[in-house]
C-alpha atoms as a PDB file:
ATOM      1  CA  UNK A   1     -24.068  83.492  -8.682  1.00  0.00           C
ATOM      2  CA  UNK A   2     -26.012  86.787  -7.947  1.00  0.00           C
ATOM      3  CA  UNK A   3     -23.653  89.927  -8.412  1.00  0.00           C
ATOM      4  CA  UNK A   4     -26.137  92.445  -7.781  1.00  0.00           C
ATOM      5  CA  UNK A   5     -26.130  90.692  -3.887  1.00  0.00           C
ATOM      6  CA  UNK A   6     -23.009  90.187  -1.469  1.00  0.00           C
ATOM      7  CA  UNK A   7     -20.892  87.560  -2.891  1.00  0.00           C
ATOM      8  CA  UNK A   8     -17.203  85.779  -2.370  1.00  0.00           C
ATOM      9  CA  UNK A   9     -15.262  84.373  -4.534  1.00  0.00           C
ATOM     10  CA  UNK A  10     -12.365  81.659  -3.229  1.00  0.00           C
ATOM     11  CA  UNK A  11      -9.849  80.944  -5.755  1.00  0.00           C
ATOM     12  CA  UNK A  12      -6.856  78.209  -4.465  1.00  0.00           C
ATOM     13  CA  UNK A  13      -4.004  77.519  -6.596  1.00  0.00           C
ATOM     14  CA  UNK A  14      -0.831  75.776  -7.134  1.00  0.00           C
ATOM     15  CA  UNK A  15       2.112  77.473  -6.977  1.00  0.00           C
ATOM     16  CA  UNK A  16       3.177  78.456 -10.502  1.00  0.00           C
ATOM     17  CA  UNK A  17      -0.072  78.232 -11.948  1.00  0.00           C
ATOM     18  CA  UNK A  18      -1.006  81.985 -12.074  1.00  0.00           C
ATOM     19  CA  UNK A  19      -3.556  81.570  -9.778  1.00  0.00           C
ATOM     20  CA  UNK A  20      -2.548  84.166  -7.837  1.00  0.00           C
ATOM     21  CA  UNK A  21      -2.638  86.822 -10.240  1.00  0.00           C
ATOM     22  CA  UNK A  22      -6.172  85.070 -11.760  1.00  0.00           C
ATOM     23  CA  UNK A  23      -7.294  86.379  -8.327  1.00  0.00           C
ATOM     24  CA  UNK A  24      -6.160  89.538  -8.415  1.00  0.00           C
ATOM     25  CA  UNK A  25      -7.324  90.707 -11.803  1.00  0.00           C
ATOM     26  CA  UNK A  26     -10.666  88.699 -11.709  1.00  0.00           C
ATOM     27  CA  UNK A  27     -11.503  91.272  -8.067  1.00  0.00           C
ATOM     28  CA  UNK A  28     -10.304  94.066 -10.511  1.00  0.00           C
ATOM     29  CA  UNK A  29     -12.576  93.573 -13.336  1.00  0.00           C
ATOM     30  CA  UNK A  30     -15.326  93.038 -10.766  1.00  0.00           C
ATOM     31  CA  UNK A  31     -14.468  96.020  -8.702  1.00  0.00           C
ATOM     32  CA  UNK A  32     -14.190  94.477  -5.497  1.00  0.00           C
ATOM     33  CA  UNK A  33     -11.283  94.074  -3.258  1.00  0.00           C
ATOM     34  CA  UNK A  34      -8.798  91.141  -3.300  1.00  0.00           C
ATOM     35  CA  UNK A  35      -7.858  89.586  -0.035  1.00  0.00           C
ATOM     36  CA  UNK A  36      -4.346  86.922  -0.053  1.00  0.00           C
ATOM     37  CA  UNK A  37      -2.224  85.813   2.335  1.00  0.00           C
ATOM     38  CA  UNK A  38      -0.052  88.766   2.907  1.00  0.00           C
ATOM     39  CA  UNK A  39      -3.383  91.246   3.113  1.00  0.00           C
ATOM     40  CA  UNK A  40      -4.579  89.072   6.202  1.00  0.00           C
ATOM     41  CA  UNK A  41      -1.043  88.503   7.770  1.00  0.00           C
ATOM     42  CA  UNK A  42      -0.687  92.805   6.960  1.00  0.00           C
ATOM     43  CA  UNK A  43      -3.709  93.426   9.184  1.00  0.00           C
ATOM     44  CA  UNK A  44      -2.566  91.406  11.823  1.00  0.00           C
ATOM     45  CA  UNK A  45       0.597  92.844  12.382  1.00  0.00           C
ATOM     46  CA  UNK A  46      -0.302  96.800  11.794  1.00  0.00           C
ATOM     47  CA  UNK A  47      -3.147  96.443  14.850  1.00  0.00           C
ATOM     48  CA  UNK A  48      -1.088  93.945  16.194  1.00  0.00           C
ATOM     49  CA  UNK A  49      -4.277  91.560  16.417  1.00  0.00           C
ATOM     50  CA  UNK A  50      -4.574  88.229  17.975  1.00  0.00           C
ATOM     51  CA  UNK A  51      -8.117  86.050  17.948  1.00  0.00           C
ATOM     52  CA  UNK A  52      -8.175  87.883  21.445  1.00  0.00           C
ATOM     53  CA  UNK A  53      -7.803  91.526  20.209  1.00  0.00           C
ATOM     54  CA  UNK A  54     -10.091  90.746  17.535  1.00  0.00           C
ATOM     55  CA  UNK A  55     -13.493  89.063  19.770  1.00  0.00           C
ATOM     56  CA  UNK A  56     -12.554  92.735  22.016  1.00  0.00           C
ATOM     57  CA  UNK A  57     -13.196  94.813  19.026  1.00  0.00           C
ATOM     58  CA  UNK A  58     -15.690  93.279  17.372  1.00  0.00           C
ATOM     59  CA  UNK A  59     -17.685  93.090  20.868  1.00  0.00           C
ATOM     60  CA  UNK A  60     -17.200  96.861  20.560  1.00  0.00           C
ATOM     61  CA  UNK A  61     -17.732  97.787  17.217  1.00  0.00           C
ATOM     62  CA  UNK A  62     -19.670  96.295  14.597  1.00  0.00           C
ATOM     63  CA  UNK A  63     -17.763  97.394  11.250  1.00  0.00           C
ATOM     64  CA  UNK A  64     -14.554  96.682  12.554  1.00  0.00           C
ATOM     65  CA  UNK A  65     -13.318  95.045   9.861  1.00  0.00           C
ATOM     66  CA  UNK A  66     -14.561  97.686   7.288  1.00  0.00           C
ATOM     67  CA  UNK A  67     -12.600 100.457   9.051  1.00  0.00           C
ATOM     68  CA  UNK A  68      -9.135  98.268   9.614  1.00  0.00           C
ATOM     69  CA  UNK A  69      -9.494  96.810   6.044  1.00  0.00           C
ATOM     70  CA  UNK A  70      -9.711 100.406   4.249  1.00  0.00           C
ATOM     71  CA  UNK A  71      -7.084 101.546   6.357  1.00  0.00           C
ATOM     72  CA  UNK A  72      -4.373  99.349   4.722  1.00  0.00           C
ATOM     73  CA  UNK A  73      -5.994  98.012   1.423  1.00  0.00           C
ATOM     74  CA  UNK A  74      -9.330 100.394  -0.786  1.00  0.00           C
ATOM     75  CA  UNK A  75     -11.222  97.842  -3.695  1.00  0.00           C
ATOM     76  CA  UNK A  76      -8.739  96.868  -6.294  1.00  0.00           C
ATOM     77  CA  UNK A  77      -6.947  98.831  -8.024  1.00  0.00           C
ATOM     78  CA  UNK A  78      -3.811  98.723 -10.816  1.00  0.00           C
ATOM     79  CA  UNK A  79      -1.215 100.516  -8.506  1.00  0.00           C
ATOM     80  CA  UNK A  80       0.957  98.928  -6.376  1.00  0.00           C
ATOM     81  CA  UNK A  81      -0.480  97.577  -2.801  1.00  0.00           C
ATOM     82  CA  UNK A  82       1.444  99.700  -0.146  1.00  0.00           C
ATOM     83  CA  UNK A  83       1.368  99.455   3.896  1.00  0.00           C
ATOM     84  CA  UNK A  84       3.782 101.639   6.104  1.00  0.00           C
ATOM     85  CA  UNK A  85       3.063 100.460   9.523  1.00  0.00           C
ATOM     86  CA  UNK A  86       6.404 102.054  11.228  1.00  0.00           C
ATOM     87  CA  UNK A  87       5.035 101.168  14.748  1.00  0.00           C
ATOM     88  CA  UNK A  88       3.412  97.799  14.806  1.00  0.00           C
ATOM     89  CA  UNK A  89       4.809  95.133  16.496  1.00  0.00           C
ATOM     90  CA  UNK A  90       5.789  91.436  15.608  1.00  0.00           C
ATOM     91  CA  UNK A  91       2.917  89.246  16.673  1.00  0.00           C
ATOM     92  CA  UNK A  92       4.536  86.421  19.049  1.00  0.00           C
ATOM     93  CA  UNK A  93       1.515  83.981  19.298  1.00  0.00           C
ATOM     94  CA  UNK A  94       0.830  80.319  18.307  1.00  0.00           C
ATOM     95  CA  UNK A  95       0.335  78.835  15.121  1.00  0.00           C
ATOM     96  CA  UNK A  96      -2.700  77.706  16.660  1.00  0.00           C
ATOM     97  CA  UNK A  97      -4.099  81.575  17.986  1.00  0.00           C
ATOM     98  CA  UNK A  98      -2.678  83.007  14.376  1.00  0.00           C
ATOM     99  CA  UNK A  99      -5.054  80.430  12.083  1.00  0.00           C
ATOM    100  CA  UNK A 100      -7.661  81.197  14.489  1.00  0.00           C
ATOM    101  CA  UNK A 101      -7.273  85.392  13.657  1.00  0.00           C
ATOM    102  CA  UNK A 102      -7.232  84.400  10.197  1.00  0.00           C
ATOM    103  CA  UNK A 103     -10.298  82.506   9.821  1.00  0.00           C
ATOM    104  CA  UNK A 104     -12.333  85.531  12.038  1.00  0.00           C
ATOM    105  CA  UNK A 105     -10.583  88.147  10.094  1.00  0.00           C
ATOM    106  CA  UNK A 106     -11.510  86.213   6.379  1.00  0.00           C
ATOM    107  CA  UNK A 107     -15.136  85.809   7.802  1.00  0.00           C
ATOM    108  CA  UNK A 108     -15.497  88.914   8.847  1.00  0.00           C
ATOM    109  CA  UNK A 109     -14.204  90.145   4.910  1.00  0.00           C
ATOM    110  CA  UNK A 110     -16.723  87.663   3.142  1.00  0.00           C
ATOM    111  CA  UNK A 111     -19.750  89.302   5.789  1.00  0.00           C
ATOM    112  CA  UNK A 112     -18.500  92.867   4.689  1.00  0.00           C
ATOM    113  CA  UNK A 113     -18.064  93.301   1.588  1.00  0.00           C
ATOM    114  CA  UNK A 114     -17.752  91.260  -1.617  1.00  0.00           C
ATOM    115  CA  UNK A 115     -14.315  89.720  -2.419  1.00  0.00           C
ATOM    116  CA  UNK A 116     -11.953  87.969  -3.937  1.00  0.00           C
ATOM    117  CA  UNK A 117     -10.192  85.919  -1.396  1.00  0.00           C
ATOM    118  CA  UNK A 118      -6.958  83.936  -2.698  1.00  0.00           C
ATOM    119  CA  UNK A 119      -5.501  80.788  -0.559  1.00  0.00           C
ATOM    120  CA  UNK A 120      -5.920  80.617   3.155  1.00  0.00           C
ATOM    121  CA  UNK A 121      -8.386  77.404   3.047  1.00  0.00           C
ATOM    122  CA  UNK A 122     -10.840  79.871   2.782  1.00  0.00           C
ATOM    123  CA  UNK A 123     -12.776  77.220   0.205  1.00  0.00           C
ATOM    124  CA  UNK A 124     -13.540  74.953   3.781  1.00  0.00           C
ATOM    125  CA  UNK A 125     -13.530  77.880   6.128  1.00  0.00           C
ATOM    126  CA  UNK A 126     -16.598  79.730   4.541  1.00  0.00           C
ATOM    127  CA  UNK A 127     -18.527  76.826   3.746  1.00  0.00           C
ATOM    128  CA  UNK A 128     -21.554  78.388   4.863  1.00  0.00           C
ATOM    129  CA  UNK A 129     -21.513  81.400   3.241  1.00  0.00           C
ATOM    130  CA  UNK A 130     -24.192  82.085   0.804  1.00  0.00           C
ATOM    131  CA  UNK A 131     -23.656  83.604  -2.895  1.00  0.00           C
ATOM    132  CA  UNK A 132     -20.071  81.992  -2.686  1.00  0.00           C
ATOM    133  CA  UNK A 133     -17.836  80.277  -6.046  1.00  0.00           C
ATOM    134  CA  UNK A 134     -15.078  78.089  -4.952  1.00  0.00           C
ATOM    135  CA  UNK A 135     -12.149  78.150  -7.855  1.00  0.00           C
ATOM    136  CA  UNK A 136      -8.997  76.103  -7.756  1.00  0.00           C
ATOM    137  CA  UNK A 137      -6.316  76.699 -10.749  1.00  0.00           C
ATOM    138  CA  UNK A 138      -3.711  74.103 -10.970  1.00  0.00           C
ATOM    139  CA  UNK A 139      -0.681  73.584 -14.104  1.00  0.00           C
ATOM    140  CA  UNK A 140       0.876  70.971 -15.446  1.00  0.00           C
ATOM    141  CA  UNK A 141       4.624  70.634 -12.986  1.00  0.00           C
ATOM    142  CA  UNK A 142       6.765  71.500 -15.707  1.00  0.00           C
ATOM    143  CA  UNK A 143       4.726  74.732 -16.528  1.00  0.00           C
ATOM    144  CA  UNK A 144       4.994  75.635 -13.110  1.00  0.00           C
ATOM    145  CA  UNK A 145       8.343  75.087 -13.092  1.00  0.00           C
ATOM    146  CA  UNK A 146       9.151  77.300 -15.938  1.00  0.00           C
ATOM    147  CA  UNK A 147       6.980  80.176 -14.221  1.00  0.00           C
ATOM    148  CA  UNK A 148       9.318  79.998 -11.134  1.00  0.00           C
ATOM    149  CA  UNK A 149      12.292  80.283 -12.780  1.00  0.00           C
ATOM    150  CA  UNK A 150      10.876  83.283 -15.123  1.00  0.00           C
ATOM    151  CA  UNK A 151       9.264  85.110 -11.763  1.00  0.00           C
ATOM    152  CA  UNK A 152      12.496  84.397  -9.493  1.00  0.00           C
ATOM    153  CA  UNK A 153      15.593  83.780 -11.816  1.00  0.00           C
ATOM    154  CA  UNK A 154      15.717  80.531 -10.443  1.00  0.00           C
ATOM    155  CA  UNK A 155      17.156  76.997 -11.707  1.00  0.00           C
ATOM    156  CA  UNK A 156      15.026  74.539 -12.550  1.00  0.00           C
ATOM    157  CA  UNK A 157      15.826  72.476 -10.050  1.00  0.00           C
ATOM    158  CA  UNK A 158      15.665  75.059  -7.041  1.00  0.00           C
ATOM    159  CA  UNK A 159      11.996  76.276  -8.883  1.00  0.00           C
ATOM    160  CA  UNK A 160      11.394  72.053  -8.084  1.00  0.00           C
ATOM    161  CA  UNK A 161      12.078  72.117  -4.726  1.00  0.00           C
ATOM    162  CA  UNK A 162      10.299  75.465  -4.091  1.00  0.00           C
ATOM    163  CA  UNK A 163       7.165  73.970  -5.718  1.00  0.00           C
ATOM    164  CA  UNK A 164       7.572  70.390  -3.956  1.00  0.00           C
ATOM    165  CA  UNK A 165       7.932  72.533  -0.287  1.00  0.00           C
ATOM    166  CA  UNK A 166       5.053  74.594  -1.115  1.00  0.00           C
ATOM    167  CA  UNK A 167       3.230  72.206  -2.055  1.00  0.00           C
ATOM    168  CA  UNK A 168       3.489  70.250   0.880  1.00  0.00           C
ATOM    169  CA  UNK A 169       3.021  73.323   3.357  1.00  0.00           C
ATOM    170  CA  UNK A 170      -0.440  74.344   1.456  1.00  0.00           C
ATOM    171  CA  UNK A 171      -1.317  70.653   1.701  1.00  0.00           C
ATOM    172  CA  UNK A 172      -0.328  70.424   5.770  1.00  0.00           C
ATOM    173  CA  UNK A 173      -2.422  73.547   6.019  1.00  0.00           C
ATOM    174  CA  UNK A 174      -5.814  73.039   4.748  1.00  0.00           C
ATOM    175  CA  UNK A 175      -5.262  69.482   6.445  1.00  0.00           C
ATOM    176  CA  UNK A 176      -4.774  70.697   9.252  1.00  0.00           C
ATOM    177  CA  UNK A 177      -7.593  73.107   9.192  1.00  0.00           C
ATOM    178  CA  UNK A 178     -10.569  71.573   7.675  1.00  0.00           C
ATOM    179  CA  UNK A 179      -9.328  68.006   7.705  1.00  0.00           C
ATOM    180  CA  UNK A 180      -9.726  67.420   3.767  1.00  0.00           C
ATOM    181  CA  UNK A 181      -6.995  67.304   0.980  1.00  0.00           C
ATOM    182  CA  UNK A 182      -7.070  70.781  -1.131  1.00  0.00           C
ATOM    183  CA  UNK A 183      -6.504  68.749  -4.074  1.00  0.00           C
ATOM    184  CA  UNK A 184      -9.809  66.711  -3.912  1.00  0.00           C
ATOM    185  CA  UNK A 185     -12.065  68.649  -6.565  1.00  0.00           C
ATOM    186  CA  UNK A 186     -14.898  68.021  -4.710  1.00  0.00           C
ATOM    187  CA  UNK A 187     -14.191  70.968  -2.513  1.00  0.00           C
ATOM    188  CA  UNK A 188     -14.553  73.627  -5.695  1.00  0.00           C
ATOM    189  CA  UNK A 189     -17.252  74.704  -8.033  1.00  0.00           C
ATOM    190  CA  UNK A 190     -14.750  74.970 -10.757  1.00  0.00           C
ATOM    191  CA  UNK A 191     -11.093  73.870 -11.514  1.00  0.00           C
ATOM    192  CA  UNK A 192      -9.221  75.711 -14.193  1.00  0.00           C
ATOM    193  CA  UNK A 193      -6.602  73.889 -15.955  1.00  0.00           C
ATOM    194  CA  UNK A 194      -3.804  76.976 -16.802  1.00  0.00           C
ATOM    195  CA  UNK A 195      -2.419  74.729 -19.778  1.00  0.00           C
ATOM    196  CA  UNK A 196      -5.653  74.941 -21.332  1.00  0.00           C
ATOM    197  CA  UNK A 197      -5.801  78.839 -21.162  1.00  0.00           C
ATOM    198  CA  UNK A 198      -4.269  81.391 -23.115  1.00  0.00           C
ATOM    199  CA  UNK A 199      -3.545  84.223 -20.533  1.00  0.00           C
ATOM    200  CA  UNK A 200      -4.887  84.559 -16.894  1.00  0.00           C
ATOM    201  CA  UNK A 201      -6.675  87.519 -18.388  1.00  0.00           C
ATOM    202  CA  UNK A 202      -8.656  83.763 -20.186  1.00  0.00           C
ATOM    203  CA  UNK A 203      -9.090  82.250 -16.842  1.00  0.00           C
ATOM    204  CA  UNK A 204     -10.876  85.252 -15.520  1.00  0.00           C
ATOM    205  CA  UNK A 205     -13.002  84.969 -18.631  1.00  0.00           C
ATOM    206  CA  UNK A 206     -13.826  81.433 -18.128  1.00  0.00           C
ATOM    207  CA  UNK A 207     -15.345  82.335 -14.063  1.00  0.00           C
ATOM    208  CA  UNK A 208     -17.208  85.268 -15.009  1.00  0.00           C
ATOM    209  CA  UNK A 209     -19.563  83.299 -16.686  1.00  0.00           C
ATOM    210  CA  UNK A 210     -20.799  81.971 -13.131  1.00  0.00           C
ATOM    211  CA  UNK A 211     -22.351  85.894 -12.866  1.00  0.00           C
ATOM    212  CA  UNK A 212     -24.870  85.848 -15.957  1.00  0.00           C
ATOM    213  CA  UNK A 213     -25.911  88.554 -17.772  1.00  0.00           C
ATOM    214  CA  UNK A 214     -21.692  90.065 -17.409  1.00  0.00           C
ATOM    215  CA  UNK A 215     -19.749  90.795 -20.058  1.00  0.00           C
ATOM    216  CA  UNK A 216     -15.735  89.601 -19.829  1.00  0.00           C
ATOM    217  CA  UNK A 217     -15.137  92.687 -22.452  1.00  0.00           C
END
């Protein structure tokens, strides 16, 4: 990959591998802004945008997304990711019209500005994006058990059935969407094994060798 051009960086996960926060620090350490399920679904419901809403503005203004996005999220940083959005309102549309916002809204990220962009299918849904490193982290099940119950003081049986339901709503998803399993490692440039790594801080490590001549120090 080129890091001195545009670039976008997908990283899909299992739930309880880490992958999440593998996202999040590997846009920090590359000083670029980190885009997951809850930043897209955050935009959506502050401007109250719809697939609709968003073909009006961007027929109207052509960095749309740059002035919504740094409205609610600046490039990475360590403090906490806030929104106070006392006036927006509930969307009420389709699943249909709300995976249709999210794909313009996650193309319209990847065209702005580089990214980290975690989940979403976004692997399948930019597939034509140049300067672009598909990632997928997965665990062993009993590793991701064990996370669970550490991050939400649950048993392991209820950290089980959280995976298992996850699991099969990711999978239903990216079906759904691009037609393809998520698990088939075809779709990624790289899959990262978490019981082979020491820390996330490791995994991060082991993709920022795609970017040559960067240091992971």
């Amino acid at each position: 990959m080129k890091l001195n051009e545009k670039f976008v960086i997908t990283v899909s996960r299992e739930v309880g591998s880490g992958g999440h926060t593998v996202g999040k620090k590997l846009a920090e350490r590359l000083g670029v802004r980190f885009c997951d399920k809850n930043v897209i679904h955050r935009l959506m419901e502050q401007f109250n945008l719809s697939v609709y809403e968003i073909e009006s503005i961007k027929s109207r203004k052509k960095s749309w997304i740059a002035d919504l996005f740094d409205s609610i999220a600046p490039v990475s940083r360590n403090e906490p990711f806030l929104v106070s959005a006392p006036h927006a309102e509930a969307l009420r549309v389709s699943a249909d019209e709300i995976a249709g916002a999210e794909k313009e809204i996650l193309k319209a990220l990847a065209e702005e500005s580089s990214c980290v962009i975690a989940g979403r299918a976004a692997f399948a849904l930019l597939a034509e994006m140049p300067n672009k490193l598909d990632v997928f982290i997965r665990s062993s099940e009993q590793n991701r058990i064990d996370r669970v119950v550490r991050k939400q003081g649950l048993t392991p049986e209820q950290a089980k059935a959280v995976i298992d339901n996850i699991d099969e709503g990711r999978e239903n998803y990216v079906q759904r969407i691009c037609g393809r399993s998520r698990y088939d490692s075809r779709n990624y440039d790289l899959v990262i094994n978490m019981d082979q790594m020491e820390s996330e801080d490791a995994a991060v490590d082991v993709i920022l060798k795609f970017f040559p001549g960067l240091s992971s120090d």
